[in-house]
N, C-alpha and C. Protein backbone atom coordinates (compact mmCIF):
# COMPACT_ATOMS: atom_id res chain seq x y z
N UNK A 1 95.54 98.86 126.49
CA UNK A 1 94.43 99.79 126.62
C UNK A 1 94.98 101.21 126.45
N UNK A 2 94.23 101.99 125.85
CA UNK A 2 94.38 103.35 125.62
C UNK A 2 94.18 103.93 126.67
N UNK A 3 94.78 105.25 126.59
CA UNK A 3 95.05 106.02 127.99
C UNK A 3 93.93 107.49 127.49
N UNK A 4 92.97 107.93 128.37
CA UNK A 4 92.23 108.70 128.02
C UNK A 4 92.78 109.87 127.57
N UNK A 5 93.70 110.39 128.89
CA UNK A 5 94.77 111.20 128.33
C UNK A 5 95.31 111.66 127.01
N UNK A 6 95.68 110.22 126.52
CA UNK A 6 96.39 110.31 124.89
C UNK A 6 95.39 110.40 124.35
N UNK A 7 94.36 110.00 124.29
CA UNK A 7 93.48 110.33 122.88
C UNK A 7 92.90 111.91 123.11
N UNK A 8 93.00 112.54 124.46
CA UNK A 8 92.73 113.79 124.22
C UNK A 8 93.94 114.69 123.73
N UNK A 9 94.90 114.10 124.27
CA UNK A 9 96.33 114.80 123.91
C UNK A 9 96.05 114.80 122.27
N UNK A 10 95.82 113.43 121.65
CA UNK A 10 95.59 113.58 120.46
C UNK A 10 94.19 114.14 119.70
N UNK A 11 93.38 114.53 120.58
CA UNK A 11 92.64 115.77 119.71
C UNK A 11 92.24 116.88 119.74
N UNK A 12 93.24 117.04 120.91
CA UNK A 12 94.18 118.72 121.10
C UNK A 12 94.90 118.96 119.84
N UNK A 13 95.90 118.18 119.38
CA UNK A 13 97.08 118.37 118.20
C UNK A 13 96.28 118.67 117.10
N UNK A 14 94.95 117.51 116.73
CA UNK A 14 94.34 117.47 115.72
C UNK A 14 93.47 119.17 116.06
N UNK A 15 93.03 119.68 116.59
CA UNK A 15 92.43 120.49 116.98
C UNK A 15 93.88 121.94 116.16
N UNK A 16 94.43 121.84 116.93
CA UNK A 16 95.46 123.11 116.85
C UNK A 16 96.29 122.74 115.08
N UNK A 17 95.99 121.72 114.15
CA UNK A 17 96.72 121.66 112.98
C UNK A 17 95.72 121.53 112.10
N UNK A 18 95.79 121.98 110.55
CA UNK A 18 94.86 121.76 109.78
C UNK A 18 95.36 120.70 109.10
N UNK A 19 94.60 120.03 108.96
CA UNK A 19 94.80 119.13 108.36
C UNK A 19 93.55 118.17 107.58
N UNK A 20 93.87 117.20 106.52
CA UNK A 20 92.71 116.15 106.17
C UNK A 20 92.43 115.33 106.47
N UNK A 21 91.26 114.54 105.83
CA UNK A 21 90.75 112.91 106.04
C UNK A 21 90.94 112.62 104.40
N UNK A 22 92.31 112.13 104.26
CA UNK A 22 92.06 111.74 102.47
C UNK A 22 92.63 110.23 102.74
N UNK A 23 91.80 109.48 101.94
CA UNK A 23 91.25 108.20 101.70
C UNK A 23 92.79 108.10 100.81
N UNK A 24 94.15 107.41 100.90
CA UNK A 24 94.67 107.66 99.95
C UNK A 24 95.38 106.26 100.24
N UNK A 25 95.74 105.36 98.86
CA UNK A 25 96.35 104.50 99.08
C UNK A 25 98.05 104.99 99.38
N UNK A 26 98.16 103.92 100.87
CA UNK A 26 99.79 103.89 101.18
C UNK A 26 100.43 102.96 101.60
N UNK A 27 101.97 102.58 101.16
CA UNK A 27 102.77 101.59 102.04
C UNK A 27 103.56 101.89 102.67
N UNK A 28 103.08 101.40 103.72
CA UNK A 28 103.95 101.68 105.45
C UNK A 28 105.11 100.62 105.45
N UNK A 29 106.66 101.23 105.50
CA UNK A 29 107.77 99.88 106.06
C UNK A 29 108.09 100.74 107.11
N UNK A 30 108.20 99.46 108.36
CA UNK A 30 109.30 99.91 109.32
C UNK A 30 109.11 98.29 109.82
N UNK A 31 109.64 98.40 111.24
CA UNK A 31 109.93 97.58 111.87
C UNK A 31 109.17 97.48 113.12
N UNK A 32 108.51 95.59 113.39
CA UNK A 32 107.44 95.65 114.61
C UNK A 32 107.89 95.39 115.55
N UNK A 33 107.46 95.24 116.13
CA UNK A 33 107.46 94.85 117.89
C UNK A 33 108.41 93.72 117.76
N UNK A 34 108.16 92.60 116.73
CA UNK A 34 109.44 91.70 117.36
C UNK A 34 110.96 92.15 116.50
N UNK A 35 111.12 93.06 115.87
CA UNK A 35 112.49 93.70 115.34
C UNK A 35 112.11 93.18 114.10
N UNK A 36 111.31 92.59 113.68
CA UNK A 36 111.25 92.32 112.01
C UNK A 36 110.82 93.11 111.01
N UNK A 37 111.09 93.56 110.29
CA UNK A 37 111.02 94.59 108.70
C UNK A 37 109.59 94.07 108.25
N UNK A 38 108.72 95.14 108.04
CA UNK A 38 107.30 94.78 107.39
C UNK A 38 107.05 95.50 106.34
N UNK A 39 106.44 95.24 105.12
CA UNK A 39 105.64 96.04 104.20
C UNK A 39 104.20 95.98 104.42
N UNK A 40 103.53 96.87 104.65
CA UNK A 40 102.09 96.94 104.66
C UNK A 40 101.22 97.98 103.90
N UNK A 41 100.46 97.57 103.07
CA UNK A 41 99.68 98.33 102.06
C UNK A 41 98.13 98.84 103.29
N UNK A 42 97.57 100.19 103.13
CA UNK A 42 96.49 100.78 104.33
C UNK A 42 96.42 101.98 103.30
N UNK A 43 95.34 102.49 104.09
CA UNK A 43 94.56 103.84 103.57
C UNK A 43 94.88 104.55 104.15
N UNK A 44 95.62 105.54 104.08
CA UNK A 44 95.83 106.88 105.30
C UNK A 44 94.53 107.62 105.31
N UNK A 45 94.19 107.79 106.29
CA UNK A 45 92.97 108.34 106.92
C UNK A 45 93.11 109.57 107.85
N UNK A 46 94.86 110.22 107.74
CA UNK A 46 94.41 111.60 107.95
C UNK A 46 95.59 112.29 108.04
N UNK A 47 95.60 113.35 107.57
CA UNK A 47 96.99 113.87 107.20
C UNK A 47 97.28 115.47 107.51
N UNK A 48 98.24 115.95 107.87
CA UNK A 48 98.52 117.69 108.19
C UNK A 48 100.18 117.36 107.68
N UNK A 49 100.76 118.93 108.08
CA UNK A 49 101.77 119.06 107.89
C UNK A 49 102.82 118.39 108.90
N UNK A 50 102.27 118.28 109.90
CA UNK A 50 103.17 117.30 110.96
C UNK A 50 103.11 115.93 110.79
N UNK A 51 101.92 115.32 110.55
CA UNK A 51 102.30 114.14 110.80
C UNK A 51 100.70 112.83 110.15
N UNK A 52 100.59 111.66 110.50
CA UNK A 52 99.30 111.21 109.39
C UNK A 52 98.90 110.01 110.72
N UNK A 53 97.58 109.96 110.46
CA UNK A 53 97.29 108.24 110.73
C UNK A 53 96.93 107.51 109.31
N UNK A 54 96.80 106.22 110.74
CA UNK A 54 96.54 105.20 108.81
C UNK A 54 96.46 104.23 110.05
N UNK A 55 95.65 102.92 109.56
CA UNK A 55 95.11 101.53 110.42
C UNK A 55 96.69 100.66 109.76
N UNK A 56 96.84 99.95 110.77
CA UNK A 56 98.12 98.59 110.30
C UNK A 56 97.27 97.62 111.36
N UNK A 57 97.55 96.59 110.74
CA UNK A 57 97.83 94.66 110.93
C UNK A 57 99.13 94.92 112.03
N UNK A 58 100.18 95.25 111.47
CA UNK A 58 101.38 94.82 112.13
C UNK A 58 100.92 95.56 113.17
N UNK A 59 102.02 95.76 114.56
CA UNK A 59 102.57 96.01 115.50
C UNK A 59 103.63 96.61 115.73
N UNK A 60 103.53 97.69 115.92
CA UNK A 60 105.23 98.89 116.19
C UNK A 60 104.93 99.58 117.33
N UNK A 61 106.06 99.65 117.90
CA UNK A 61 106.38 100.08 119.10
C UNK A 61 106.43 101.81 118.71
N UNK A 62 105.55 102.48 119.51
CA UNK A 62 105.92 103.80 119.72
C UNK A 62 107.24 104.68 120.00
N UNK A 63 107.60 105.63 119.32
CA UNK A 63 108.95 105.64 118.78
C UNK A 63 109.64 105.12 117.55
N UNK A 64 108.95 104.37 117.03
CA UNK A 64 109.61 103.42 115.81
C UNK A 64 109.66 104.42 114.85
N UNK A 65 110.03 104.88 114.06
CA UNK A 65 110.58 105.14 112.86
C UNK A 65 109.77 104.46 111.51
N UNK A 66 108.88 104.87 110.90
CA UNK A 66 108.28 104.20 110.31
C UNK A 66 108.63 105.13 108.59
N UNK A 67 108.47 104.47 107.51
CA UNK A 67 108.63 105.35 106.48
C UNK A 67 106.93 105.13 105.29
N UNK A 68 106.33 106.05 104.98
CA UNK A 68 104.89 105.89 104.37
C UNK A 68 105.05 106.31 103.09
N UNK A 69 104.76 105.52 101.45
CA UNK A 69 104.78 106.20 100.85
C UNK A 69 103.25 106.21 100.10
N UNK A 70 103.01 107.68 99.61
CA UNK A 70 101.47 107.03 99.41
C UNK A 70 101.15 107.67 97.83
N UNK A 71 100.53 107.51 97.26
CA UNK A 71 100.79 107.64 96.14
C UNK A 71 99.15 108.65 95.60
N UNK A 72 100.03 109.42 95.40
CA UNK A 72 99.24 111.09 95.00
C UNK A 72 98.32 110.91 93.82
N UNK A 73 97.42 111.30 94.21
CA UNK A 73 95.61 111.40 93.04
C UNK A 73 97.03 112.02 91.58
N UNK A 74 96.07 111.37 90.73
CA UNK A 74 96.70 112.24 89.28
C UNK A 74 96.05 113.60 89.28
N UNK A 75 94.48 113.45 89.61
CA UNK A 75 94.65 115.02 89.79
C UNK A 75 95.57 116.09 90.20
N UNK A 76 96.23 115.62 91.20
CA UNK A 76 96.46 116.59 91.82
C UNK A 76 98.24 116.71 91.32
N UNK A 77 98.62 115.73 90.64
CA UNK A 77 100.05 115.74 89.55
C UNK A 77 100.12 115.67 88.25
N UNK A 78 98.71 117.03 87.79
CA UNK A 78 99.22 116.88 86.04
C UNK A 78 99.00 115.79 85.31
N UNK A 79 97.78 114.48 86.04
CA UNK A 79 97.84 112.79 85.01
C UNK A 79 99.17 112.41 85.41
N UNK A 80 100.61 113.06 86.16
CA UNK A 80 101.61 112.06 86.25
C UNK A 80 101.39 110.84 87.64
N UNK A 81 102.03 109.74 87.07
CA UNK A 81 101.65 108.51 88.90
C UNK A 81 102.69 109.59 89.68
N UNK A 82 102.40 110.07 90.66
CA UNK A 82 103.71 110.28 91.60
C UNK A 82 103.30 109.76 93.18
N UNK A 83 104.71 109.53 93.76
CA UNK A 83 104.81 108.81 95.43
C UNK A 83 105.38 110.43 96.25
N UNK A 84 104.53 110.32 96.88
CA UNK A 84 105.10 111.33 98.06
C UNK A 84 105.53 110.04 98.96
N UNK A 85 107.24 110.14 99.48
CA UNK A 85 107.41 109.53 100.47
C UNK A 85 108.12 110.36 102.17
N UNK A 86 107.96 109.66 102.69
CA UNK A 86 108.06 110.99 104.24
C UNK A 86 108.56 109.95 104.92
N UNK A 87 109.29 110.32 105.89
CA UNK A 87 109.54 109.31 107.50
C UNK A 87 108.92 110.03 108.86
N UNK A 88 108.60 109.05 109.44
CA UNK A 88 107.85 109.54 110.56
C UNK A 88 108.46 108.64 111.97
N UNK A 89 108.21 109.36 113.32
CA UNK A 89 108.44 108.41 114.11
C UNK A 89 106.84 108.41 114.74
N UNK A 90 106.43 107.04 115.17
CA UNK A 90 105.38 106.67 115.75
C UNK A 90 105.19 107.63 117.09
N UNK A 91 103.84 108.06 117.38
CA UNK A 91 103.75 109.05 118.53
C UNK A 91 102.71 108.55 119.24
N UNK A 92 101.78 107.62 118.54
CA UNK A 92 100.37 107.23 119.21
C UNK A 92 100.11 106.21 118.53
N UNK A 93 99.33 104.83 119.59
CA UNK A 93 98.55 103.82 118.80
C UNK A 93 97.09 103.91 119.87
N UNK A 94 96.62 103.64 118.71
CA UNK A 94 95.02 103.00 119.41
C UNK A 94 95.50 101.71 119.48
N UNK A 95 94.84 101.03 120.31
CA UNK A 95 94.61 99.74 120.33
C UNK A 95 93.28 99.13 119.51
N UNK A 96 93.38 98.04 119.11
CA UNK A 96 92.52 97.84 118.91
C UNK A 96 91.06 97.16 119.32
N UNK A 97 89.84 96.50 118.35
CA UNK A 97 88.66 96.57 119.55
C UNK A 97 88.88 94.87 119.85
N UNK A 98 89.28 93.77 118.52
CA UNK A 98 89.67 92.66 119.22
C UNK A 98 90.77 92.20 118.07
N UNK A 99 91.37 90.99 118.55
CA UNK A 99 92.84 90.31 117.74
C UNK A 99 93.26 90.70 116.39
N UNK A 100 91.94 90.33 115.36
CA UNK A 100 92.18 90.40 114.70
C UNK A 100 92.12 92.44 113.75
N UNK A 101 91.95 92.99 114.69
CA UNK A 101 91.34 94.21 113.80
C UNK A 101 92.81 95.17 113.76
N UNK A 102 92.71 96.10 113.54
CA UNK A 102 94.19 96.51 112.84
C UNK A 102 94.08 97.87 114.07
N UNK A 103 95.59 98.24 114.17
CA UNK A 103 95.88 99.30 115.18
C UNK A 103 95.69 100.57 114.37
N UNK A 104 95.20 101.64 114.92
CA UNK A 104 95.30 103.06 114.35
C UNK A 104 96.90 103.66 114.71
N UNK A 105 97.84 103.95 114.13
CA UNK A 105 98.61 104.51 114.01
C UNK A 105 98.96 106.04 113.58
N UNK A 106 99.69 107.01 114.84
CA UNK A 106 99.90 108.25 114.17
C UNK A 106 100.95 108.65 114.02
N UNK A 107 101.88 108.83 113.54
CA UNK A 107 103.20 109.41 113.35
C UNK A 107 103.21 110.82 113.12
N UNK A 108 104.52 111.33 113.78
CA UNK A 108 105.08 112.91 113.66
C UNK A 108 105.94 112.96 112.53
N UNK A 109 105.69 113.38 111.37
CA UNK A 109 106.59 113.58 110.21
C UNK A 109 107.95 114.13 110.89
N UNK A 110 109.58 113.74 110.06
CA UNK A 110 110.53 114.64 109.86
C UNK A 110 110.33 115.79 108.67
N UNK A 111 111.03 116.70 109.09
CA UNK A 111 111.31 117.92 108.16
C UNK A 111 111.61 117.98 106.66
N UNK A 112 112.03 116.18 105.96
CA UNK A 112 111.98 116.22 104.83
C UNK A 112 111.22 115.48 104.14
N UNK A 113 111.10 115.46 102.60
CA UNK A 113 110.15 114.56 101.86
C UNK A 113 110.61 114.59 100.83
N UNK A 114 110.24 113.77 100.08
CA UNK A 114 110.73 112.88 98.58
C UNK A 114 109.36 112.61 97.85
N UNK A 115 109.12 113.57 96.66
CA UNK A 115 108.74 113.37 95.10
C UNK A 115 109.22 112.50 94.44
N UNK A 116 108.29 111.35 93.66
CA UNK A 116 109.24 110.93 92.72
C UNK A 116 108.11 109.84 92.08
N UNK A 117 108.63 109.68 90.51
CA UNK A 117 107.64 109.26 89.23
C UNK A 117 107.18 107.66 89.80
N UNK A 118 106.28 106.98 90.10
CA UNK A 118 106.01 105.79 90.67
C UNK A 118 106.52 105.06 89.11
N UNK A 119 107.46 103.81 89.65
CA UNK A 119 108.13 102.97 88.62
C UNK A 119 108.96 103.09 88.57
């Protein structure tokens, strides 16, 4: 169960950063709850300079280290495919409403990022 706390904590942050809601295809790897390596394809559903959510299937422990790469509108690269990729560590999950429905996940970006031609 979610802690009321955190979801206001989390829309304090969202409050104090600008940031979007872009619909953008991405694949999330890190590692879940039982130590196993996952690839998961999701929509990031919201993004600033610190950090993004996006819904997952899997299960990661807060703190985890997760890496997202999501792959940038051609608009917005000249017609080229390009991957913005970033690492993040996990800072917040929703839970979800039952078994099967997927966790909201938010991660705090690190300070660097990686461009690069998809293929």
């Amino acid at each position: 169960m979610v802690k009321k706390s955190s979801i206001e904590d989390l829309n304090n942050l969202k409050k104090k950063e600008k940031g979007f809601n872009l619909p953008l295809y991405t694949l999330v790897e890190g590692t879940d709850v039982f130590g196993k390596g996952f690839n998961e394809k999701t929509t990031l559903s919201y993004i600033s300079h610190n950090g993004s959510s996006f819904w997952l299937k899997n299960s990661v422990p807060v703190g985890s280290e997760l890496k997202i790469i999501i792959d940038l509108p051609p608009n917005l690269t000249k017609e080229k495919a390009l991957k913005l990729i970033i690492k993040g560590k996990v800072v917040f999950i929703e839970a979800p409403e039952d078994q099967n429905s997927r966790h909201r996940v938010s991660i705090r970006f690190e300070n660097k990022y990686i461009i690069r031609a998809d293929g």
